[in-house]
PDB file of N, CA and C in Angstrom:
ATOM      1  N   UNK A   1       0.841  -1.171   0.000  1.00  0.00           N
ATOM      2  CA  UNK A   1       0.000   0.000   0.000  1.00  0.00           C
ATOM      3  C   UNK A   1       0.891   1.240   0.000  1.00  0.00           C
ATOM      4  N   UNK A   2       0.617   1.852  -0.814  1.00  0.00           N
ATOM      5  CA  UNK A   2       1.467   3.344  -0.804  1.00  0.00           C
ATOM      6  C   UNK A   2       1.017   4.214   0.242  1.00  0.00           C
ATOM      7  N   UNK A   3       1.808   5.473   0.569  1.00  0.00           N
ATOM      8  CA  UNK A   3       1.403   6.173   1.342  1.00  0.00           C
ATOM      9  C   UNK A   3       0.493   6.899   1.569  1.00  0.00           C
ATOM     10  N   UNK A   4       0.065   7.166   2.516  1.00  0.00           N
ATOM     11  CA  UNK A   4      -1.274   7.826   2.573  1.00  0.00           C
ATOM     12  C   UNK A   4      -1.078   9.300   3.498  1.00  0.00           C
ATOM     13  N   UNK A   5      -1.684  10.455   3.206  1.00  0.00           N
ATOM     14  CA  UNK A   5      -1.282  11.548   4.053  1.00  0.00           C
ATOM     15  C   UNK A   5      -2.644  11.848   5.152  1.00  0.00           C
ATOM     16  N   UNK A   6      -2.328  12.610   6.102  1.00  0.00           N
ATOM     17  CA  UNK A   6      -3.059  12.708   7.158  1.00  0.00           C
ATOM     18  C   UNK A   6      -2.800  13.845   7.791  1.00  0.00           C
ATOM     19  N   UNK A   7      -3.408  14.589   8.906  1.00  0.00           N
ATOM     20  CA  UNK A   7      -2.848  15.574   9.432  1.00  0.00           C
ATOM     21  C   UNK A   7      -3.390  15.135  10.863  1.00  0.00           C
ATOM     22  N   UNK A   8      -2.666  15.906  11.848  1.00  0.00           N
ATOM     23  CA  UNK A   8      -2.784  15.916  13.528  1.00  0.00           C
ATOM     24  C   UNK A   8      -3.466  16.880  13.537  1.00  0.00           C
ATOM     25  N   UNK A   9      -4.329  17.108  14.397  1.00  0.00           N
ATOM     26  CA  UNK A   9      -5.576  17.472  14.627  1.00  0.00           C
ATOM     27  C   UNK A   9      -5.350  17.766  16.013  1.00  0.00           C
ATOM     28  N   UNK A  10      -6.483  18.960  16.259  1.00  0.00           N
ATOM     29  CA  UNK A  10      -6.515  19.497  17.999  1.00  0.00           C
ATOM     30  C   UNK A  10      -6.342  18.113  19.113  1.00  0.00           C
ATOM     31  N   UNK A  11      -6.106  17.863  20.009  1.00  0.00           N
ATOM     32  CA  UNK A  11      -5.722  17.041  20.990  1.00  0.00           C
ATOM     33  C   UNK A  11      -4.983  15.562  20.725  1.00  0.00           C
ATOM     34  N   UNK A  12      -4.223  15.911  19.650  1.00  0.00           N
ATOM     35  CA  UNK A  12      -3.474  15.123  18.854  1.00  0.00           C
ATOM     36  C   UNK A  12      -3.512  13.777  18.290  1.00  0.00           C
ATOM     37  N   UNK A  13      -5.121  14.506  17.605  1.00  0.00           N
ATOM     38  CA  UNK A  13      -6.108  13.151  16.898  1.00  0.00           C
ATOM     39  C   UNK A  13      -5.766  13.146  15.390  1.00  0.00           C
ATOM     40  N   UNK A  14      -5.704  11.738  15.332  1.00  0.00           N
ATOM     41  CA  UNK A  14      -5.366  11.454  13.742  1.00  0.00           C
ATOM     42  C   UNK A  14      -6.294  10.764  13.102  1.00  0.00           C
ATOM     43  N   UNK A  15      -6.778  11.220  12.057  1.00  0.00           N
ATOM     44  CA  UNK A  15      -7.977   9.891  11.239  1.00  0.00           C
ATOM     45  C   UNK A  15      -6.610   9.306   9.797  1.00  0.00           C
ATOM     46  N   UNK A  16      -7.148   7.702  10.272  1.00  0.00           N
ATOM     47  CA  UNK A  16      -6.945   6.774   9.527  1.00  0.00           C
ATOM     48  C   UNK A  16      -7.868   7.092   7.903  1.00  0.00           C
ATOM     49  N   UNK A  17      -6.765   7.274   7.305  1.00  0.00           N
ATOM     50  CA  UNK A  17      -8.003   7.406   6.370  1.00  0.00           C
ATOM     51  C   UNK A  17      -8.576   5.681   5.906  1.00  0.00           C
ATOM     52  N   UNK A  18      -9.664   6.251   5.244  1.00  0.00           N
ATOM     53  CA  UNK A  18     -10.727   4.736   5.130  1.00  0.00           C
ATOM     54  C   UNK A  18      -9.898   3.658   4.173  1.00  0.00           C
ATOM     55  N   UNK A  19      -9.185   3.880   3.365  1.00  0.00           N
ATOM     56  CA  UNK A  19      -7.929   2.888   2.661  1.00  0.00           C
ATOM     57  C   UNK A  19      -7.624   1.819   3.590  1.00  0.00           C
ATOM     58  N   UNK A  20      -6.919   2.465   4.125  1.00  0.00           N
ATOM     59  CA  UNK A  20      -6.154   2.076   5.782  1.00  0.00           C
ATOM     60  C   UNK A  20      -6.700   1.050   6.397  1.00  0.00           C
ATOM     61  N   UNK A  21      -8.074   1.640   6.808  1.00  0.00           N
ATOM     62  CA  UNK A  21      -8.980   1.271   7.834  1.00  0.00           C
ATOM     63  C   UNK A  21      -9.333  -0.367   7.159  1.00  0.00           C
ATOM     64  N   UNK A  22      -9.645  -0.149   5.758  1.00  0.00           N
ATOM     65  CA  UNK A  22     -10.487  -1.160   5.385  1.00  0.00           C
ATOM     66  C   UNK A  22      -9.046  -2.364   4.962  1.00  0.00           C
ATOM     67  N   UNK A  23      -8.535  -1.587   4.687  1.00  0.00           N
ATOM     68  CA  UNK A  23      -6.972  -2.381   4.698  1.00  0.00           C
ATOM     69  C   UNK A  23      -6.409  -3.633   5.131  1.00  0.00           C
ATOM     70  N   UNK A  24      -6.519  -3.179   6.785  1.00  0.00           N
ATOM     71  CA  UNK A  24      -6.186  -3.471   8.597  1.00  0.00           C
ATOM     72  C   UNK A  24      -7.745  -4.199   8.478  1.00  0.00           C
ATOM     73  N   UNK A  25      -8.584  -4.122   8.342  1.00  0.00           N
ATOM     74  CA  UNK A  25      -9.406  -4.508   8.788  1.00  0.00           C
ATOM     75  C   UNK A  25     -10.139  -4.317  10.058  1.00  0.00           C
ATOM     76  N   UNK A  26      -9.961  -2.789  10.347  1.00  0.00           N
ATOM     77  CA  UNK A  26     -10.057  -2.347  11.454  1.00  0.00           C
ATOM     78  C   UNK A  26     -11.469  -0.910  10.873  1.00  0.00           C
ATOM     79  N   UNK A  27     -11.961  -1.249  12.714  1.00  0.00           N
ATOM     80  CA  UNK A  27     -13.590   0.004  12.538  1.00  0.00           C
ATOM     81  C   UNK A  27     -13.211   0.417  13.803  1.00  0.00           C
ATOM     82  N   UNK A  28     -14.401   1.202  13.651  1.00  0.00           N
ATOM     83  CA  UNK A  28     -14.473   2.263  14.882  1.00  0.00           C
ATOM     84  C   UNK A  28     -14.520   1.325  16.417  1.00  0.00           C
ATOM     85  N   UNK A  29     -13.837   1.760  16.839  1.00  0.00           N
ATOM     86  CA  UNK A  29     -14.363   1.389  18.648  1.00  0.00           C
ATOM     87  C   UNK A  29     -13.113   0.198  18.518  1.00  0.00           C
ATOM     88  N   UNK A  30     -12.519  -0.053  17.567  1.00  0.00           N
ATOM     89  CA  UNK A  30     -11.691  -1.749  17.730  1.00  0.00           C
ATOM     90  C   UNK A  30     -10.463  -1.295  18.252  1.00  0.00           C
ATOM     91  N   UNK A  31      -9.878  -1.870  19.285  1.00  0.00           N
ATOM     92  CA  UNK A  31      -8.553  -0.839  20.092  1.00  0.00           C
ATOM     93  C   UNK A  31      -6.925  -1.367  19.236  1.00  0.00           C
ATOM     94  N   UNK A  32      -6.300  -0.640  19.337  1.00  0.00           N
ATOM     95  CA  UNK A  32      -5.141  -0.364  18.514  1.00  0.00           C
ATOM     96  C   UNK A  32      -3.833  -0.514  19.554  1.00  0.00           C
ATOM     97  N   UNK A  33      -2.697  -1.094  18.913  1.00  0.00           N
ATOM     98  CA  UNK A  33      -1.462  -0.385  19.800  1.00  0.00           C
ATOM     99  C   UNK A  33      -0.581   0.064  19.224  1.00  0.00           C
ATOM    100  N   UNK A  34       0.022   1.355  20.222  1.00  0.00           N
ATOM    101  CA  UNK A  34       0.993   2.180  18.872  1.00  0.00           C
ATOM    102  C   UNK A  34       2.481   2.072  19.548  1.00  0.00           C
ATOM    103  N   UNK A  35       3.059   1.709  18.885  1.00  0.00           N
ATOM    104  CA  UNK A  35       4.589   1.695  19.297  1.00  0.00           C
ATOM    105  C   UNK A  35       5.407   2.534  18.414  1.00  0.00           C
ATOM    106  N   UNK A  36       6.943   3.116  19.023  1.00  0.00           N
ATOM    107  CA  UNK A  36       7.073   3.926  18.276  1.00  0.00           C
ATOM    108  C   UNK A  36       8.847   3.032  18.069  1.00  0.00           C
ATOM    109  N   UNK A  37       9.394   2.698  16.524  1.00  0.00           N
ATOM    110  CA  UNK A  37      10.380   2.412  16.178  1.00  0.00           C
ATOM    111  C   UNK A  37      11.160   3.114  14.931  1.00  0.00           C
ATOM    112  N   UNK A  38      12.179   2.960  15.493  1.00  0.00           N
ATOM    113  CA  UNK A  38      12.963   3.558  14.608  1.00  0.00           C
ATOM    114  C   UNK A  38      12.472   4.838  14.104  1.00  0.00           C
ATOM    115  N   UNK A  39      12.008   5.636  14.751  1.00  0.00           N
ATOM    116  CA  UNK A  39      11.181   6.826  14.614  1.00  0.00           C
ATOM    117  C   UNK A  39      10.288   7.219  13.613  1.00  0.00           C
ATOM    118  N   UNK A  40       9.317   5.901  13.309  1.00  0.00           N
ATOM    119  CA  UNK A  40       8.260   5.567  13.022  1.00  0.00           C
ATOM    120  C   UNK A  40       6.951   5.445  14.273  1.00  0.00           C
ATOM    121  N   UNK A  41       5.918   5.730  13.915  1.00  0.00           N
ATOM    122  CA  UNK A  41       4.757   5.397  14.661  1.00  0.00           C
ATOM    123  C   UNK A  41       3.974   4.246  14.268  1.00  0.00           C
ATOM    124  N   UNK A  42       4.194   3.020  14.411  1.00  0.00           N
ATOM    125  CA  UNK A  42       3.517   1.585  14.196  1.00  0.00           C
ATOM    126  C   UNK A  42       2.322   1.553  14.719  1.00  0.00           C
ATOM    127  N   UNK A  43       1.270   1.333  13.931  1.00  0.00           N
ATOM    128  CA  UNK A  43      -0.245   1.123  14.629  1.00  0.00           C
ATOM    129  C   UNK A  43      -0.547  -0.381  14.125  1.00  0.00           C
ATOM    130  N   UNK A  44      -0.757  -1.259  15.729  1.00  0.00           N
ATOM    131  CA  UNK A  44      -1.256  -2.556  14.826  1.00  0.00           C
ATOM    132  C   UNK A  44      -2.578  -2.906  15.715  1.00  0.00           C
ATOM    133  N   UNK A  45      -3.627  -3.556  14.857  1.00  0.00           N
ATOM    134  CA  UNK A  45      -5.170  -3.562  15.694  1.00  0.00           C
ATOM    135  C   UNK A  45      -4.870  -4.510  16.705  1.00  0.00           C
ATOM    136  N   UNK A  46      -5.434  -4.536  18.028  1.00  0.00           N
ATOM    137  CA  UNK A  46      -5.044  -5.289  18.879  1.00  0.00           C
ATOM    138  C   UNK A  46      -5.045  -7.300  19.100  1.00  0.00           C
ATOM    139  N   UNK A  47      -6.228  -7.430  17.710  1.00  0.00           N
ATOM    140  CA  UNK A  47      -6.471  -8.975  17.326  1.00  0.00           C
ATOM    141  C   UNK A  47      -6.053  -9.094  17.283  1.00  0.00           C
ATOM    142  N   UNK A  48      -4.704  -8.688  15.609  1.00  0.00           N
ATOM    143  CA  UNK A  48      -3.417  -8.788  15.436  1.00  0.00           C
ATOM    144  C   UNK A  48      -2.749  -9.142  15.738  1.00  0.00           C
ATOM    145  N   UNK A  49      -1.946  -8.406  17.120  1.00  0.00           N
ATOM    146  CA  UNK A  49      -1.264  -8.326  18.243  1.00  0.00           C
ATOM    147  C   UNK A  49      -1.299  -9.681  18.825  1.00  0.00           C
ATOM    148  N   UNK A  50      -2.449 -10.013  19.279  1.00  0.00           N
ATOM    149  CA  UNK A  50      -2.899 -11.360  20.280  1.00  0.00           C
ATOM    150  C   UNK A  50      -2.544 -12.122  19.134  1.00  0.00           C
ATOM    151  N   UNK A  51      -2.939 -12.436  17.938  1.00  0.00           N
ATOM    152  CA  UNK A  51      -2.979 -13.425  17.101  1.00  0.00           C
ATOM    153  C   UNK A  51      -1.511 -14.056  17.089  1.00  0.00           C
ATOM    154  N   UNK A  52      -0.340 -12.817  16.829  1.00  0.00           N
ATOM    155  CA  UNK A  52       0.935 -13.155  16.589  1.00  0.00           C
ATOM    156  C   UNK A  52       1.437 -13.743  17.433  1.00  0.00           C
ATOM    157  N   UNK A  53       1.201 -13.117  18.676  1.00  0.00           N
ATOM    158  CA  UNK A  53       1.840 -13.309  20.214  1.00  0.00           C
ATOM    159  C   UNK A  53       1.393 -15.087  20.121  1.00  0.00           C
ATOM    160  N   UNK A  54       0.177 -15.564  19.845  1.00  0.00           N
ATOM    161  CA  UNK A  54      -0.013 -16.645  20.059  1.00  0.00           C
ATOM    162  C   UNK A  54       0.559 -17.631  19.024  1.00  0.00           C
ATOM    163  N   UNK A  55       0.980 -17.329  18.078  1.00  0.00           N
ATOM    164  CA  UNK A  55       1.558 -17.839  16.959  1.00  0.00           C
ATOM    165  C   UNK A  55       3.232 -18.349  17.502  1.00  0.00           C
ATOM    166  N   UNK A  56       3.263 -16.977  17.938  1.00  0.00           N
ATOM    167  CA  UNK A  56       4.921 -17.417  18.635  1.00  0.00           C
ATOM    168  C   UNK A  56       4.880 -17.850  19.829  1.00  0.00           C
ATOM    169  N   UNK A  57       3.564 -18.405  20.598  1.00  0.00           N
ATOM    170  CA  UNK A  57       3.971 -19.058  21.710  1.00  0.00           C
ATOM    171  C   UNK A  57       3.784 -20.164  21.119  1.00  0.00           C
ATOM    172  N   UNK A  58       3.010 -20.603  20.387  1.00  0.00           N
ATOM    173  CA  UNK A  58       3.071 -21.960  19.758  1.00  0.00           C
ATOM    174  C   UNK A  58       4.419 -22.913  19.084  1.00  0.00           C
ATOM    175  N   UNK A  59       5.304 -22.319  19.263  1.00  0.00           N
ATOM    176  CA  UNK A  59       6.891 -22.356  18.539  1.00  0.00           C
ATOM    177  C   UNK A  59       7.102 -23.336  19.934  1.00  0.00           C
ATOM    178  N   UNK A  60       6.826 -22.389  20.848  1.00  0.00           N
ATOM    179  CA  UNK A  60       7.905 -23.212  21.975  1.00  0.00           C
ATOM    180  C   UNK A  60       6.570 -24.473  22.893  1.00  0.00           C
ATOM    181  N   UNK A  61       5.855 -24.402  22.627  1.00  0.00           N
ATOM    182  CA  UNK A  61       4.849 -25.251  23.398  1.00  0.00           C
ATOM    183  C   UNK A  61       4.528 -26.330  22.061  1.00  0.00           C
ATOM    184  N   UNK A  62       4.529 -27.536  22.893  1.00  0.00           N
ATOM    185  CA  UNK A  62       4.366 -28.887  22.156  1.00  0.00           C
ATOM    186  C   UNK A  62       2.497 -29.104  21.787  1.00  0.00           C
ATOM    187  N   UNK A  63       1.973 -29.061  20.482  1.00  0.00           N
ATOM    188  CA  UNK A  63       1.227 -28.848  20.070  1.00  0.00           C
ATOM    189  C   UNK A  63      -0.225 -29.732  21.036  1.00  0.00           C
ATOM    190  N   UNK A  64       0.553 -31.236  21.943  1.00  0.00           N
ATOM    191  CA  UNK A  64      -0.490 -31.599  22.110  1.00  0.00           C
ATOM    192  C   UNK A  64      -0.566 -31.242  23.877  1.00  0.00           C
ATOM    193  N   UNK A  65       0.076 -30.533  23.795  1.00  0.00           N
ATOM    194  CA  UNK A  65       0.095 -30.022  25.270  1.00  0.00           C
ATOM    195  C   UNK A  65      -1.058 -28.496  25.669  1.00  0.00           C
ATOM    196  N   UNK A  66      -1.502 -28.553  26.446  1.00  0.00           N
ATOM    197  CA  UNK A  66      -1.841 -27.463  27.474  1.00  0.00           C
ATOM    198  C   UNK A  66      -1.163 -26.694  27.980  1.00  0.00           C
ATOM    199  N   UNK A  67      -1.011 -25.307  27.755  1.00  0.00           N
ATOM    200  CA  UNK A  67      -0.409 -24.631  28.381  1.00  0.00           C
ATOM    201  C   UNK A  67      -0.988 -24.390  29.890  1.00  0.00           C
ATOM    202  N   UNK A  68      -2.215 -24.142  30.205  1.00  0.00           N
ATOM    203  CA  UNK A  68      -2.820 -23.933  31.375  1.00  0.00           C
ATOM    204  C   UNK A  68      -3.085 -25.121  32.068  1.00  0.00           C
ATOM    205  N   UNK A  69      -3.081 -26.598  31.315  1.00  0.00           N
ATOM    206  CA  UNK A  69      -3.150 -27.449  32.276  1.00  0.00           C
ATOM    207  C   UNK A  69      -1.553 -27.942  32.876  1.00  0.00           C
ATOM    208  N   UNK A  70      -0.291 -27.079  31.936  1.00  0.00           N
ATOM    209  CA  UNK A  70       0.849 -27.441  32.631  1.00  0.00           C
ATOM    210  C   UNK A  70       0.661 -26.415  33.225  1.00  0.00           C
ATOM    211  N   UNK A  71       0.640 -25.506  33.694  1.00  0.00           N
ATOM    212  CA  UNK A  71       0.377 -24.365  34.573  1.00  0.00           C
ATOM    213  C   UNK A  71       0.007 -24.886  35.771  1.00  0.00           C
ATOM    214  N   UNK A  72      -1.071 -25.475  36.144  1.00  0.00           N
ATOM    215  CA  UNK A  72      -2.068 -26.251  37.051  1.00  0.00           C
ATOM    216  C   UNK A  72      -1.162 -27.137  37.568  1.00  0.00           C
ATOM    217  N   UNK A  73      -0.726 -28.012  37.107  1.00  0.00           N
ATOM    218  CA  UNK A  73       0.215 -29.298  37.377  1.00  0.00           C
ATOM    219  C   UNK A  73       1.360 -28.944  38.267  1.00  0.00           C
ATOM    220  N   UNK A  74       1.998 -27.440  37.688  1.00  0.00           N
ATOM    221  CA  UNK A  74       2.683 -27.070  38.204  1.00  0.00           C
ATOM    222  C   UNK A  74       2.482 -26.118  39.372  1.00  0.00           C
ATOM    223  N   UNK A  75       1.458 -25.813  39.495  1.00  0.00           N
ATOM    224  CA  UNK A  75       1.302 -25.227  40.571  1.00  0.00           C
ATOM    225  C   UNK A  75       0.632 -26.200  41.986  1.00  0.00           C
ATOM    226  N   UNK A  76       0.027 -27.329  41.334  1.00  0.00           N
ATOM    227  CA  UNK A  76      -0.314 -28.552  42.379  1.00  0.00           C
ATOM    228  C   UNK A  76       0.596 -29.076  42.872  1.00  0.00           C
ATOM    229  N   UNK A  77       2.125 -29.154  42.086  1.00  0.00           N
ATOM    230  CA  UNK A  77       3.174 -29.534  42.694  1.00  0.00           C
ATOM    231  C   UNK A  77       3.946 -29.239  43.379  1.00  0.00           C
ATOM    232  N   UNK A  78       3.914 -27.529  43.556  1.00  0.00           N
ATOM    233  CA  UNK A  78       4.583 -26.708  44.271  1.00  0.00           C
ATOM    234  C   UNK A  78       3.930 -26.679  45.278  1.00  0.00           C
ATOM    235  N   UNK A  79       2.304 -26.723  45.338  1.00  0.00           N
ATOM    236  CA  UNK A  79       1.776 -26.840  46.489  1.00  0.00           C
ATOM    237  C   UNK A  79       1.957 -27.935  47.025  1.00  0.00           C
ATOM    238  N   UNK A  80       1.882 -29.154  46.830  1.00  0.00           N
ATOM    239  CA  UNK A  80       2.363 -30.371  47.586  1.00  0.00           C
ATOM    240  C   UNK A  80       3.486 -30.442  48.497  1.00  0.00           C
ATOM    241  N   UNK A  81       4.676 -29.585  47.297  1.00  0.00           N
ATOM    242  CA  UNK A  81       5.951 -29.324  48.026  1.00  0.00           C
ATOM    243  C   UNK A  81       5.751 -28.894  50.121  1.00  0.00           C
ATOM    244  N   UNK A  82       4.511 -28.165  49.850  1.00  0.00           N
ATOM    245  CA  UNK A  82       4.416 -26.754  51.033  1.00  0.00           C
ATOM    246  C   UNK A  82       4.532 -27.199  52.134  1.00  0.00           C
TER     247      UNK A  82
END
């Protein structure tokens, strides 16, 4: 997608223009996170975000495993320890 221009606005509001929006796949009210790199401003919709994060926890966790039931296990065992 090529660039798109925009301007900052009183209380330092920016509209996405609708390209963008429909782009991302992102609407009104859907929450965003903005990070700032390499002195860029990165906006990614927050599904996104969760989606990836879970993508890369899946790397290190064994597909037929539980993460929350090793969680549990491990915390029944520490309690046993007590």
């Amino acid at each position: 997608m090529n660039p798109l221009s925009t301007r900052l606005s009183a209380g330092g509001r920016i509209v996405l223009p609708a390209q963008m929006r429909a782009n991302l796949g992102i609407k009104e009210g859907d929450e965003l996170l903005l990070t700032v790199a390499d002195g860029e401003i990165r906006i990614t919709p927050k599904a996104l975000a969760l989606k990836n994060a879970l993508e890369l926890a899946r790397l290190y966790v064994a597909t037929e495993s539980s993460l929350s039931d090793a969680l549990i296990a491990e915390r029944r065992s520490e309690a046993a320890g007590e």
